[in-house]
Every structure is written in structure tokens, then in C-alpha cells.
C-alpha atoms as a PDB file:
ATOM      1  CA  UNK A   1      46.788 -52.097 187.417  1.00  0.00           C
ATOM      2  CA  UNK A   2      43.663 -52.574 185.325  1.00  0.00           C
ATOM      3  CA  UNK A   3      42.998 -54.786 183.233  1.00  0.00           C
ATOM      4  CA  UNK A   4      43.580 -54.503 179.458  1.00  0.00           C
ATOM      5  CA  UNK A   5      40.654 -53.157 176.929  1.00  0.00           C
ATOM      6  CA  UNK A   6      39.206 -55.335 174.691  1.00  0.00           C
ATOM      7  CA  UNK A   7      36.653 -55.750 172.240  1.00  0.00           C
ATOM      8  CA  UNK A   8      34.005 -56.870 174.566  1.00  0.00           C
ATOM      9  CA  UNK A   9      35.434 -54.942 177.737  1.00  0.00           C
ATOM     10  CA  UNK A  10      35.343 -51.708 175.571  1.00  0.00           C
ATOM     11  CA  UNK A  11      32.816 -48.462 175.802  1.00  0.00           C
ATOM     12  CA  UNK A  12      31.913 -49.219 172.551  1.00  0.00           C
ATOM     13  CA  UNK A  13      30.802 -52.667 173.096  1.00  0.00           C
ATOM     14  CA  UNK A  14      27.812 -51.046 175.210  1.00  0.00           C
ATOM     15  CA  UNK A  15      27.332 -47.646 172.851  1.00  0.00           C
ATOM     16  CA  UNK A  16      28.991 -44.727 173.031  1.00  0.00           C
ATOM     17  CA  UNK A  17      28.553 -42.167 175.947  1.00  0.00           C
ATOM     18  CA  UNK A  18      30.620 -38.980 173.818  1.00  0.00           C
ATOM     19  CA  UNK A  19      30.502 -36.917 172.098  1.00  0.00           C
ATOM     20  CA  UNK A  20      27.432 -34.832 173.885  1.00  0.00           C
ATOM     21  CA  UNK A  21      23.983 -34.935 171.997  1.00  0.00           C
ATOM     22  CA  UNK A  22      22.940 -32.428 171.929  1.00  0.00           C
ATOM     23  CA  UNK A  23      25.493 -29.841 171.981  1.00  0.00           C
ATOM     24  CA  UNK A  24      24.637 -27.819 174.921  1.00  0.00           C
ATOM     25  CA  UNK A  25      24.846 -24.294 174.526  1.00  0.00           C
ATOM     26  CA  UNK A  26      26.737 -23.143 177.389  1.00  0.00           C
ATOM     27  CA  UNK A  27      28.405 -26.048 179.684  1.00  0.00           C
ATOM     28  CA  UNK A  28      29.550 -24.820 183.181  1.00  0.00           C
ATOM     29  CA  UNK A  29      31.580 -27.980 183.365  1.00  0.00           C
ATOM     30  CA  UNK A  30      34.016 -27.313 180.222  1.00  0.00           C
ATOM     31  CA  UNK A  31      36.006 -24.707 182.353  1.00  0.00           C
ATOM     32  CA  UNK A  32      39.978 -23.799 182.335  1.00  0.00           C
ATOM     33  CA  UNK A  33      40.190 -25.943 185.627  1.00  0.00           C
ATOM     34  CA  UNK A  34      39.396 -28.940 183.381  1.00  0.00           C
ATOM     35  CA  UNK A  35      41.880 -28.420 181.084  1.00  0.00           C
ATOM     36  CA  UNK A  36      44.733 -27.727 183.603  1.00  0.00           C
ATOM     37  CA  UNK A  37      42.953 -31.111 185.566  1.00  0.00           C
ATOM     38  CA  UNK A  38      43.565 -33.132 182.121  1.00  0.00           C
ATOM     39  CA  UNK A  39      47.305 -31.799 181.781  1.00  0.00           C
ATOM     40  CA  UNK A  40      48.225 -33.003 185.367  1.00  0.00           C
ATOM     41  CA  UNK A  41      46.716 -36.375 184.442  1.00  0.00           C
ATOM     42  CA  UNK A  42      49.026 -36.443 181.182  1.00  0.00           C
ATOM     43  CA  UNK A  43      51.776 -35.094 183.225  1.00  0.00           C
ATOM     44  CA  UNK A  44      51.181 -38.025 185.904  1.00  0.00           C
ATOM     45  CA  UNK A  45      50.956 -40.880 183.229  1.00  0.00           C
ATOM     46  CA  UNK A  46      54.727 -39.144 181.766  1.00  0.00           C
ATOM     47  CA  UNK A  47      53.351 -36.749 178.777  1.00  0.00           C
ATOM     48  CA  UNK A  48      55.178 -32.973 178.957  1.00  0.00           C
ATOM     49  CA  UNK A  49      52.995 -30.331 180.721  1.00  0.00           C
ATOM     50  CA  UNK A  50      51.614 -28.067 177.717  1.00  0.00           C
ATOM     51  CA  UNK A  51      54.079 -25.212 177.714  1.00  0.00           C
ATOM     52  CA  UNK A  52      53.052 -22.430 175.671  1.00  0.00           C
ATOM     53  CA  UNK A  53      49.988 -20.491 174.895  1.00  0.00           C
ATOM     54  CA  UNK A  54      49.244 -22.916 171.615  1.00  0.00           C
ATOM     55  CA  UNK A  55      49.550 -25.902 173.482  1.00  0.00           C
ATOM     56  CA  UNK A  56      46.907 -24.983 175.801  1.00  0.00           C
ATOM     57  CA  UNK A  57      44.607 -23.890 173.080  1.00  0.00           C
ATOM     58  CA  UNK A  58      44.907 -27.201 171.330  1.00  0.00           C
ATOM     59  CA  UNK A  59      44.281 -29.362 174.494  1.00  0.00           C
ATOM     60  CA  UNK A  60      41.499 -27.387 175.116  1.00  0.00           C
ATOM     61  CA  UNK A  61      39.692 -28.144 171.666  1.00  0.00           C
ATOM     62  CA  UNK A  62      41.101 -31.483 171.483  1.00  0.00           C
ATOM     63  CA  UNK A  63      38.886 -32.067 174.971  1.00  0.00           C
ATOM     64  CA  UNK A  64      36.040 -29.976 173.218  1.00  0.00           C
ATOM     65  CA  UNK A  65      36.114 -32.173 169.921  1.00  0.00           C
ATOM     66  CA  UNK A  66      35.884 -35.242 172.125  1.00  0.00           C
ATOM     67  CA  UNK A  67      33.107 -34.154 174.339  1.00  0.00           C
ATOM     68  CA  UNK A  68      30.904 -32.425 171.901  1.00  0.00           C
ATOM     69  CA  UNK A  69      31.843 -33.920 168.662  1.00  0.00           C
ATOM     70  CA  UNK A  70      33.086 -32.263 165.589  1.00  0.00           C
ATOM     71  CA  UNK A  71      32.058 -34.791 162.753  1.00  0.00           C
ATOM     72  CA  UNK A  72      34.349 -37.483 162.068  1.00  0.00           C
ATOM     73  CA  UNK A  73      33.639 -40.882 163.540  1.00  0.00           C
ATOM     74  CA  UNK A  74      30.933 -39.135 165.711  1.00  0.00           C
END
């Protein structure tokens, strides 16, 4: 088990690595196999597995806000 987060132990503490600057314009990483990776991991740690068509759409752009920033605290 790791070790809890904390102030000093966070990403923060030594800048921020997301979201993506610059944007790129076309990232061969941000695929469907990414998403479906990132439900497993939610499905391992006891989250439901996205089941319909919306759910999939919004984990996908939730992962897209995060990586590439959409305002905010960005």
C-alpha cells in the first residue's frame, strides 16, 4: 500500500506535469484503448464499468479535460 499524499509528497509540490502545453494537434496516444485501459483501472479500484454510450463519452472528455486542459484551475 502506498503511502498517503500530502502537501509536500504531492505533484504539485514540484509543479504540475498536466494539463499538456501546448495542446498538440493530433495525439496518437489519446486513443479508445486508453479510455477502456482507465475504466478497467476504475473497475479494479471498485467504480461500475461505464455502461452506456454517454458514459463512455464523458470518461473520454473527462480524461481529455485533464490531459489537455480546458480552463479552470489549469
Amino acid at each position: 500500500m502506498s503511502e498517503p499524499m500530502t502537501r509536500e509528497s504531492s505533484p504539485a509540490a514540484a509543479g504540475r506535469a498536466y494539463p499538456i502545453t501546448p495542446r498538440p494537434e493530433d495525439d496518437a496516444r489519446f486513443t479508445v484503448g486508453l479510455t477502456l485501459d482507465v475504466a478497467d483501472v476504475l473497475t479494479q479500484h471498485g467504480y461500475p464499468r461505464p455502461a452506456s454510450g454517454l458514459d463512455w463519452v464523458e470518461l473520454k472528455m473527462a480524461l481529455f479535460r485533464f490531459l489537455y486542459g480546458n480552463g479552470g484551475a489549469s
